[in-house]
Protein backbone atom coordinates (compact mmCIF):
# COMPACT_ATOMS: atom_id res chain seq x y z
CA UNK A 1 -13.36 92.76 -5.24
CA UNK A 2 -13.16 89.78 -7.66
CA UNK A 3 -9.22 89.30 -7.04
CA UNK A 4 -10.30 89.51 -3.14
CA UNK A 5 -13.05 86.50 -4.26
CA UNK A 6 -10.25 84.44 -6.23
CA UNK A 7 -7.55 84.57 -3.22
CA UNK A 8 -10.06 83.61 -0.98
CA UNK A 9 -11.32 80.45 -3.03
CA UNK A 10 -7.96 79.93 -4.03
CA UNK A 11 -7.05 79.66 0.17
CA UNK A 12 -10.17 77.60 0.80
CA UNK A 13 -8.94 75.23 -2.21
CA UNK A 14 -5.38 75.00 -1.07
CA UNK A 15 -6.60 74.49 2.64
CA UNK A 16 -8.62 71.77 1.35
CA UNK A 17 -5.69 70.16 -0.85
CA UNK A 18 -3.32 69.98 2.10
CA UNK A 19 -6.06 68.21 3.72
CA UNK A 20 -6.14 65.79 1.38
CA UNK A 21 -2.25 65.11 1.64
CA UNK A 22 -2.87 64.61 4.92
CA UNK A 23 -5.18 62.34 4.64
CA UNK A 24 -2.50 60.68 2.39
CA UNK A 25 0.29 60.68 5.38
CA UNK A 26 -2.53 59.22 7.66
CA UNK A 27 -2.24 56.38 5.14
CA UNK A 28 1.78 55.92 5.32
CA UNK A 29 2.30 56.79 8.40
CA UNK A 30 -0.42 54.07 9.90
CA UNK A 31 1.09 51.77 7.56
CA UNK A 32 4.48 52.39 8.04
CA UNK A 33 3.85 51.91 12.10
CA UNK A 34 2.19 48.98 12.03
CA UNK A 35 4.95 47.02 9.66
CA UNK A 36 7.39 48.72 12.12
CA UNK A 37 5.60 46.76 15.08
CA UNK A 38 5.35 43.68 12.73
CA UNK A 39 9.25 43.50 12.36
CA UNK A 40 9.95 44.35 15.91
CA UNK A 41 10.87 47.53 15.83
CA UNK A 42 10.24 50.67 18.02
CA UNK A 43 7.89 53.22 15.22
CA UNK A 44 9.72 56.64 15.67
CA UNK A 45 7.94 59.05 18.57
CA UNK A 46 7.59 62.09 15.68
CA UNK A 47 5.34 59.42 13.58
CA UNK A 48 2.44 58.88 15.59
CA UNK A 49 2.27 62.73 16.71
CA UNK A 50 2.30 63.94 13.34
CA UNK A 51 -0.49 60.93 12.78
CA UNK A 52 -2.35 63.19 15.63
CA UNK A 53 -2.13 66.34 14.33
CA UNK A 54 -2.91 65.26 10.71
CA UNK A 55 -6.09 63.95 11.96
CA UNK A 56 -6.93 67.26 13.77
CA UNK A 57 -5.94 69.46 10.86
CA UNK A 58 -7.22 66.87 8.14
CA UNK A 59 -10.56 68.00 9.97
CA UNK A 60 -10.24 71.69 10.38
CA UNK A 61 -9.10 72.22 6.77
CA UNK A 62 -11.29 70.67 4.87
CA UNK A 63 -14.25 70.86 6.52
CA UNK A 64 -15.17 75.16 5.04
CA UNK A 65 -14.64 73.54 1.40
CA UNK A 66 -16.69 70.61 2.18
CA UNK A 67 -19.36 73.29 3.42
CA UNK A 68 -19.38 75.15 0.26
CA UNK A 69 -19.02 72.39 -1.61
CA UNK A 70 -22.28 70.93 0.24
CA UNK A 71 -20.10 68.09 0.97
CA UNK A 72 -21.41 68.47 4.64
CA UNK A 73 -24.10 65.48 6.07
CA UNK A 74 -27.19 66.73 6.00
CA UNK A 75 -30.67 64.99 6.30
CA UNK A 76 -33.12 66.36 3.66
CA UNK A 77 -35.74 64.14 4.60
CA UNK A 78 -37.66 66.76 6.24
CA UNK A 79 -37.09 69.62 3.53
CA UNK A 80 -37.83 67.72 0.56
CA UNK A 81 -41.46 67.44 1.84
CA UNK A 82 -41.69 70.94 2.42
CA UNK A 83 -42.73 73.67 -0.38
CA UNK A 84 -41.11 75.48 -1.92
CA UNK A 85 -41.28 78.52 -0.44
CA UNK A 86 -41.05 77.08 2.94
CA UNK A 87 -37.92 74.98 1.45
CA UNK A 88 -35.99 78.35 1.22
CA UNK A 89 -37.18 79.64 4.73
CA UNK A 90 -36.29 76.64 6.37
CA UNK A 91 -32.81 76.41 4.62
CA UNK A 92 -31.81 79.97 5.32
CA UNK A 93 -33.03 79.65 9.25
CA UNK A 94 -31.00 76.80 9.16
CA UNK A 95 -27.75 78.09 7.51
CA UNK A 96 -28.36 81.13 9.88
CA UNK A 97 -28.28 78.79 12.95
CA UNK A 98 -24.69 77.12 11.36
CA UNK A 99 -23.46 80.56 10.51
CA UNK A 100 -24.12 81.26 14.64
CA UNK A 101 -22.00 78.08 15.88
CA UNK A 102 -19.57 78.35 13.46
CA UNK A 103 -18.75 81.97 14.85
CA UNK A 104 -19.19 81.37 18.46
CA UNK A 105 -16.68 78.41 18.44
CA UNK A 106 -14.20 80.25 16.43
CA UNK A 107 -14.51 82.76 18.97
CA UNK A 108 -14.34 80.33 21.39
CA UNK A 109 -10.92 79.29 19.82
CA UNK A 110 -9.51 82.00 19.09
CA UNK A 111 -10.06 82.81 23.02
CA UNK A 112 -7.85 79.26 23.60
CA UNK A 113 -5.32 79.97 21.03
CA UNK A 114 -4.52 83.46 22.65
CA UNK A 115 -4.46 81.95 25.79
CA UNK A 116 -1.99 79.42 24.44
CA UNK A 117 0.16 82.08 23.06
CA UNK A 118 -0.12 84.14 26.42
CA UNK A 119 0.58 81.48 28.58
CA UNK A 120 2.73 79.51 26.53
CA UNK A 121 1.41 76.09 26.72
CA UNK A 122 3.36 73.45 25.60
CA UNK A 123 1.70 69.78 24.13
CA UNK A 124 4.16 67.55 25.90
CA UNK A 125 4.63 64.08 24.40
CA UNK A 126 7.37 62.68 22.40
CA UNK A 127 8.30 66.32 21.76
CA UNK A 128 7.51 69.92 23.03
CA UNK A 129 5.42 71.82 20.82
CA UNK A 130 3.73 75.22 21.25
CA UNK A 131 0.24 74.07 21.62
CA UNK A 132 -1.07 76.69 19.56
CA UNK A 133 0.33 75.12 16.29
CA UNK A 134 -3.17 73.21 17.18
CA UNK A 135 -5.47 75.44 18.22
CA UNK A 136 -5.08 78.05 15.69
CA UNK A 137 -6.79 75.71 13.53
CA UNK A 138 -10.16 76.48 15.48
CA UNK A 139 -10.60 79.99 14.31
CA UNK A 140 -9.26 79.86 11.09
CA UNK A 141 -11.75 77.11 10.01
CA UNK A 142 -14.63 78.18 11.89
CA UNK A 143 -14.44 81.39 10.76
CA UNK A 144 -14.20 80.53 7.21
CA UNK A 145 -17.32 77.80 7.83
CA UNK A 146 -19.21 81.06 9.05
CA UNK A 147 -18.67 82.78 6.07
CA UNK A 148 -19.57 80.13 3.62
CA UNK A 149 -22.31 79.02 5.53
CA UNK A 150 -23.74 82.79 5.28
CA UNK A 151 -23.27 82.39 1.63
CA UNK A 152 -26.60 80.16 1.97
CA UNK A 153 -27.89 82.74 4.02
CA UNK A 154 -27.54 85.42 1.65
CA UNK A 155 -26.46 84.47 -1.33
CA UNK A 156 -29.20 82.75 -4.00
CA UNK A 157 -28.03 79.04 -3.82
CA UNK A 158 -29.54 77.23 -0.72
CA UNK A 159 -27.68 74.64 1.47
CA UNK A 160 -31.03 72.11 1.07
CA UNK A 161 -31.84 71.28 -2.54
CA UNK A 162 -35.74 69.67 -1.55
CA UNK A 163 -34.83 66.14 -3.27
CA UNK A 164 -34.23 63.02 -0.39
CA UNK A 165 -32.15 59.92 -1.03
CA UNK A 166 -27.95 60.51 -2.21
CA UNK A 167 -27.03 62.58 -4.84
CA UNK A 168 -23.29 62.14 -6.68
């Protein structure tokens, strides 16, 4: 079971570092366009879809480390004035509620990327692309938000820590 744990984390980690290269080509690719423009020429078509889908996947695969790395926004305004024992409620009601979403819209897309498969939708700009190289995203990173959100749920670290203002 601990080797099942360490793939897992090691996915979530690598998910999270392609996201970061991403982020990265976001950066040269913007840049790259833009002194394209300046000198007058034409930015190739493949440069500004692959700007696209970075953004999109930039999203999707980082956001279930950012989760259990509590990177998430969260207000604890609210919870820090709470007690204790209320603190915990609260934060486990609350994790419960994220684990909820996070399943019902990776069901959700895993219900559009089947129907992308079955119907074989194309995205149609510069280039034709099986449309779900994007929406396979949705389950994949939903899914894996559920189950780190449940690790608030169930597990003995909580999502709220009960202090207010930025912590770094």
């Amino acid at each position: 079971m601990a080797m099942v744990g360490k793939l897992y984390q090691g996915f979530l980690y690598a998910m999270a570092g392609i996201a970061g290269f991403m982020l990265v080509w976001l950066m040269i690719s913007v840049t790259l366009s833009v002194v394209m423009r300046n000198a007058g020429l034409q930015p190739f078509a493949w440069l500004f879809t692959s700007s696209e889908y970075a953004i999109l996947y930039m999203t999707m695969m980082g956001a279930p480390w950012l989760v259990r790395e509590k990177g998430h926004v969260h207000i604890e305004l609210i919870t820090a004035a709470l007690p204790a024992e209320v603190r915990r409620v609260v934060s486990r009601l609350v994790a419960a509620l994220c684990v909820l979403v996070s399943v019902i819209l990776a069901w959700k897309g895993a219900e559009l990327f089947l129907g992308n498969i079955v119907r074989n939708d194309l995205d149609v700009r510069a280039y034709y692309f099986p449309k779900w190289i994007l929406t396979i995203a949705f389950p994949v990173s939903f899914g894996l938000m559920a189950i780190e959100f449940s690790r608030f749920v169930f597990g003995s670290d909580l999502m709220h820590s009960g202090e207010a203002g930025i912590h770094e």
